[in-house]
N, C-alpha and C. Protein backbone atom coordinates (compact mmCIF):
# COMPACT_ATOMS: atom_id res chain seq x y z
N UNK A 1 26.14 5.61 20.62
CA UNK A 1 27.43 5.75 20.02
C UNK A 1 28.25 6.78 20.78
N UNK A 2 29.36 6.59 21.15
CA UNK A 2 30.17 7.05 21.99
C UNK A 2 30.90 8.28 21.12
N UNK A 3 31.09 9.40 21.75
CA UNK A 3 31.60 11.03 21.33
C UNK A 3 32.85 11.20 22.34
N UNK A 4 33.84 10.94 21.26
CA UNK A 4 34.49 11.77 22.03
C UNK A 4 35.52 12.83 21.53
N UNK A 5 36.28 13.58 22.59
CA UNK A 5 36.46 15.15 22.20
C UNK A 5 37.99 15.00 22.67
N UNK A 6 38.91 15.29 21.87
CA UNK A 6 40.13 15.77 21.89
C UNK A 6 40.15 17.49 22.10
N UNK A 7 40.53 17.85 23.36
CA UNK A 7 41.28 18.91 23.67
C UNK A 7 42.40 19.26 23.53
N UNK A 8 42.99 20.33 22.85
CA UNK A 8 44.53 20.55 22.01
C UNK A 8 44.76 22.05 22.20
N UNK A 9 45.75 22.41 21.57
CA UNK A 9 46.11 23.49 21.00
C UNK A 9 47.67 23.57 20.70
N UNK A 10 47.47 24.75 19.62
CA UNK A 10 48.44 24.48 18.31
C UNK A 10 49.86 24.98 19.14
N UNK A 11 50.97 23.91 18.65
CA UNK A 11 52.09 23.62 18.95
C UNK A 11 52.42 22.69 20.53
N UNK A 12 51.35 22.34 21.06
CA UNK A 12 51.31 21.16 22.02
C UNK A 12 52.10 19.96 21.61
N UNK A 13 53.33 19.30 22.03
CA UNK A 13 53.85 18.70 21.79
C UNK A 13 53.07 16.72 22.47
N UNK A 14 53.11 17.28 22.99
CA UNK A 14 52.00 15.73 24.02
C UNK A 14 50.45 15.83 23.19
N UNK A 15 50.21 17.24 22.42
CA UNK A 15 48.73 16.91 22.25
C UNK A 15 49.11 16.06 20.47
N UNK A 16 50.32 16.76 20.22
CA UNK A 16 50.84 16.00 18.86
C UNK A 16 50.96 14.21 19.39
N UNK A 17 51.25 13.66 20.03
CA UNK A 17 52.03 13.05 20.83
C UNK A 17 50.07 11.64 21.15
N UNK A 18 49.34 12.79 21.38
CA UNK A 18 48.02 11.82 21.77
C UNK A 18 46.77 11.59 20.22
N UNK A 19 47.26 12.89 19.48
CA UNK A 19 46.60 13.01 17.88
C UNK A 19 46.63 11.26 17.76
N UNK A 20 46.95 10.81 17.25
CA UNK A 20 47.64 9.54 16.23
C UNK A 20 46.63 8.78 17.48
N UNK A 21 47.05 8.07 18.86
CA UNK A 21 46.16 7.03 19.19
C UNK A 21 44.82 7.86 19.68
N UNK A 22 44.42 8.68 19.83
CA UNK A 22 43.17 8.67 19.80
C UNK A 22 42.51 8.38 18.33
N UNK A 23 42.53 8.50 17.42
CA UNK A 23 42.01 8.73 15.96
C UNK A 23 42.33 7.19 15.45
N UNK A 24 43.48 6.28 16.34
CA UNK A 24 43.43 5.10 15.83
C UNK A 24 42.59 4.24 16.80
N UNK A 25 42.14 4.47 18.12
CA UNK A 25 41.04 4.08 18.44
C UNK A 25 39.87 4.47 17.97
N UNK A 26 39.53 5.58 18.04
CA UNK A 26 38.37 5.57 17.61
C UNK A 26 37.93 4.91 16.31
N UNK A 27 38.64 4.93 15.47
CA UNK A 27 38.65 4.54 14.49
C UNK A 27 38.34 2.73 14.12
N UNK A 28 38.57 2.22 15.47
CA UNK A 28 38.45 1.16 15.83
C UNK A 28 36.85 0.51 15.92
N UNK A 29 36.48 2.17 16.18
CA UNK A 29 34.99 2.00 17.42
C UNK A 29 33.81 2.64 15.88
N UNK A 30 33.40 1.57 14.87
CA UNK A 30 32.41 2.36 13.97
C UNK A 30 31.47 3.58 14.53
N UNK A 31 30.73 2.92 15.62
CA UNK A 31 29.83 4.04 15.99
C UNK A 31 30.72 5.46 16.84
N UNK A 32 31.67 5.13 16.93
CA UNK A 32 31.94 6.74 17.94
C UNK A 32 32.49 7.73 16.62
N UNK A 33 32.58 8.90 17.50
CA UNK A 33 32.58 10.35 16.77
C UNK A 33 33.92 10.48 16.79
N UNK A 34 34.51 11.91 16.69
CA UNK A 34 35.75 12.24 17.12
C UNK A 34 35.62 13.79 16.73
N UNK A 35 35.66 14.61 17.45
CA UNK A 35 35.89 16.00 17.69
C UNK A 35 37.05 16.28 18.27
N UNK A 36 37.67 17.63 17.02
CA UNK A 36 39.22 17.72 18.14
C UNK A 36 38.82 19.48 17.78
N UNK A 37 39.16 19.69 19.40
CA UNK A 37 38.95 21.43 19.70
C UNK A 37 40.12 21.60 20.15
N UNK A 38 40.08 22.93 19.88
CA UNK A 38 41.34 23.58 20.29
C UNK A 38 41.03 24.37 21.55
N UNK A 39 41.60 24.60 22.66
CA UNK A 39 41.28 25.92 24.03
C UNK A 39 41.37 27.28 23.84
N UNK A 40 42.43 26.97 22.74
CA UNK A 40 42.45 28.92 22.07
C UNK A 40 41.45 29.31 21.58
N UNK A 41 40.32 28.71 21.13
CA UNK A 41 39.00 28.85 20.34
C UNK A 41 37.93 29.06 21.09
N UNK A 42 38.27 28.96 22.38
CA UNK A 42 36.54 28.74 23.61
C UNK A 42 37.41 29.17 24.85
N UNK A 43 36.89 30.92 25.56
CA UNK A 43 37.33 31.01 26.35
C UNK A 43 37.24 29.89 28.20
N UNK A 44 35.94 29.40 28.48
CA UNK A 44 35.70 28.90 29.14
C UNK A 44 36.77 27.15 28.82
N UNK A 45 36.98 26.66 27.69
CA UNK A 45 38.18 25.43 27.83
C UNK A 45 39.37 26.02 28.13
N UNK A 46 39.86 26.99 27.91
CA UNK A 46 40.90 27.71 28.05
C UNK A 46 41.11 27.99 29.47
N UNK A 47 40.37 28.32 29.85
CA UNK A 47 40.51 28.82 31.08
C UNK A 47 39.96 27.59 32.29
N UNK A 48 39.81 26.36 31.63
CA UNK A 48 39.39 25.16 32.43
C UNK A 48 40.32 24.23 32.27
N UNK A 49 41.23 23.73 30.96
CA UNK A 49 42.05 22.68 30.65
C UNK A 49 43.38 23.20 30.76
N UNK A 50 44.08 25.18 30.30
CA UNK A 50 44.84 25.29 30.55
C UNK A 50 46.23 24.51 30.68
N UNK A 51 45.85 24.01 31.76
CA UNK A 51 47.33 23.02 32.50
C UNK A 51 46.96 21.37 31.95
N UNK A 52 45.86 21.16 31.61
CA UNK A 52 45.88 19.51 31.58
C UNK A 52 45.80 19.40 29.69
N UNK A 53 45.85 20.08 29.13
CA UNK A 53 45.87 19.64 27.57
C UNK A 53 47.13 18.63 27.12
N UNK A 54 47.09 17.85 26.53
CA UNK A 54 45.85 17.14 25.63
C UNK A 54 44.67 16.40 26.85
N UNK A 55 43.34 16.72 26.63
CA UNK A 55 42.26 16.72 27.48
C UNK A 55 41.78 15.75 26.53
N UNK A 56 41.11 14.31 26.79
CA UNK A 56 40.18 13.28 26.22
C UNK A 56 39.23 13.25 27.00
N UNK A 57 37.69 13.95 26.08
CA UNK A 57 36.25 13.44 26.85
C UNK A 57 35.81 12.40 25.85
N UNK A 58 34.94 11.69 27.26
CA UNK A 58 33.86 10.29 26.29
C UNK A 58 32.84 11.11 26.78
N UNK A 59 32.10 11.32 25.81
CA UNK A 59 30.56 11.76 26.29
C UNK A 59 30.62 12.70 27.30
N UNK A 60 31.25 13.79 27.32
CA UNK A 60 31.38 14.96 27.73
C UNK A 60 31.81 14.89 29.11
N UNK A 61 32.67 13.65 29.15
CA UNK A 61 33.56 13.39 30.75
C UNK A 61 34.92 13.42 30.35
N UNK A 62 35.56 13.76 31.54
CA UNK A 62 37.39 13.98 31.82
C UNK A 62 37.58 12.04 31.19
N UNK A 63 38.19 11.65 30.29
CA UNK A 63 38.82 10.01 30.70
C UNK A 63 40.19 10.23 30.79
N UNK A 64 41.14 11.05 30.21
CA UNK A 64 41.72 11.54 30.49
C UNK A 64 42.94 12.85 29.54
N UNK A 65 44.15 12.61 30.56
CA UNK A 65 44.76 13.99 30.35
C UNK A 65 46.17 14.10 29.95
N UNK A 66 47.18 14.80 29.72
CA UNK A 66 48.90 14.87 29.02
C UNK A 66 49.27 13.31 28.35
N UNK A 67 48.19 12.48 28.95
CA UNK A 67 49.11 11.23 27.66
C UNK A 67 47.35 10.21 28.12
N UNK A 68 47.86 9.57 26.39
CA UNK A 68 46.47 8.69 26.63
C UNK A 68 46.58 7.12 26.11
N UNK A 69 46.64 6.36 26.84
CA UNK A 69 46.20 5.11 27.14
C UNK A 69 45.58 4.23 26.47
N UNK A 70 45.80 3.75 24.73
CA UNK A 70 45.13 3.38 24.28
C UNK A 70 44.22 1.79 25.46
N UNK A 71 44.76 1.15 25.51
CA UNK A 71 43.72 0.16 26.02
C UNK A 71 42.82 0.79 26.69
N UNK A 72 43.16 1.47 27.38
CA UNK A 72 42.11 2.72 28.70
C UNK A 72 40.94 2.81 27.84
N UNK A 73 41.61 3.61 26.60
CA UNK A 73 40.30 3.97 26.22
C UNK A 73 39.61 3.43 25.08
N UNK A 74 40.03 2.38 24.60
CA UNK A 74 39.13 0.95 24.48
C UNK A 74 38.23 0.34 24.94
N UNK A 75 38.59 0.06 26.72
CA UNK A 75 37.88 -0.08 27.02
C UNK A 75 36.86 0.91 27.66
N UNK A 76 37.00 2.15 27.57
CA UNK A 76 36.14 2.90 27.80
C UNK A 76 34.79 3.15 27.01
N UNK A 77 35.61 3.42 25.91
CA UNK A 77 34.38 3.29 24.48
C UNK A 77 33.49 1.99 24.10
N UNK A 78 33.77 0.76 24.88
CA UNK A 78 33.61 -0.63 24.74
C UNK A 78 32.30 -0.20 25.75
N UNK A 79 33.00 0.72 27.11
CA UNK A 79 31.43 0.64 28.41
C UNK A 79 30.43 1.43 27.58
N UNK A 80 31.17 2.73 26.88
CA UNK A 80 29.68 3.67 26.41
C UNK A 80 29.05 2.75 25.42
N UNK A 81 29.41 2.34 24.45
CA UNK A 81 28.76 1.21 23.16
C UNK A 81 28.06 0.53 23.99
N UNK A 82 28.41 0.16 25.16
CA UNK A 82 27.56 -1.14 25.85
C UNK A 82 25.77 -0.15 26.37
N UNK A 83 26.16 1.30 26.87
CA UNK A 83 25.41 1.71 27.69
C UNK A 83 24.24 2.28 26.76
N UNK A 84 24.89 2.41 25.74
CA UNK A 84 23.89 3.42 23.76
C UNK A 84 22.73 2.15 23.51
């Protein structure tokens, strides 16, 4: 089952902007997760995503970054389901 992780932080206008289709894919996907962190909370994301927030991991990979792609990541979560 596929995990994946929304990278944010509060008053991000693009991470407001990626909230809504990530959570309506996943939502799509029974078995996947959905974790949403913030960078202000973990110095090491902070100091790694900085410039690319809103940050989308599948299974603890970059899929991607400032805007997100629902089909993209459809079919992304479609390869991890295939690989579980």
């Amino acid at each position: 089952m596929p995990a994946v992780t929304l990278l944010t932080k509060p008053g991000c206008h693009l991470c407001d902007d990626a909230r809504p289709v990530v959570e309506h894919v996943v939502a799509e996907h029974p078995g996947a997760t959905l974790q949403e962190l913030s960078i202000l909370d973990d110095d090491a994301l902070r100091e790694e995503y900085a410039e690319d927030i809103p940050v989308v991991l599948v299974d603890g990979r970059v899929h991607s970054n400032w805007h997100v792609d629902a089909d993209r990541l459809r079919r992304a979560l479609e390869k991890a389901e295939a690989r579980a």
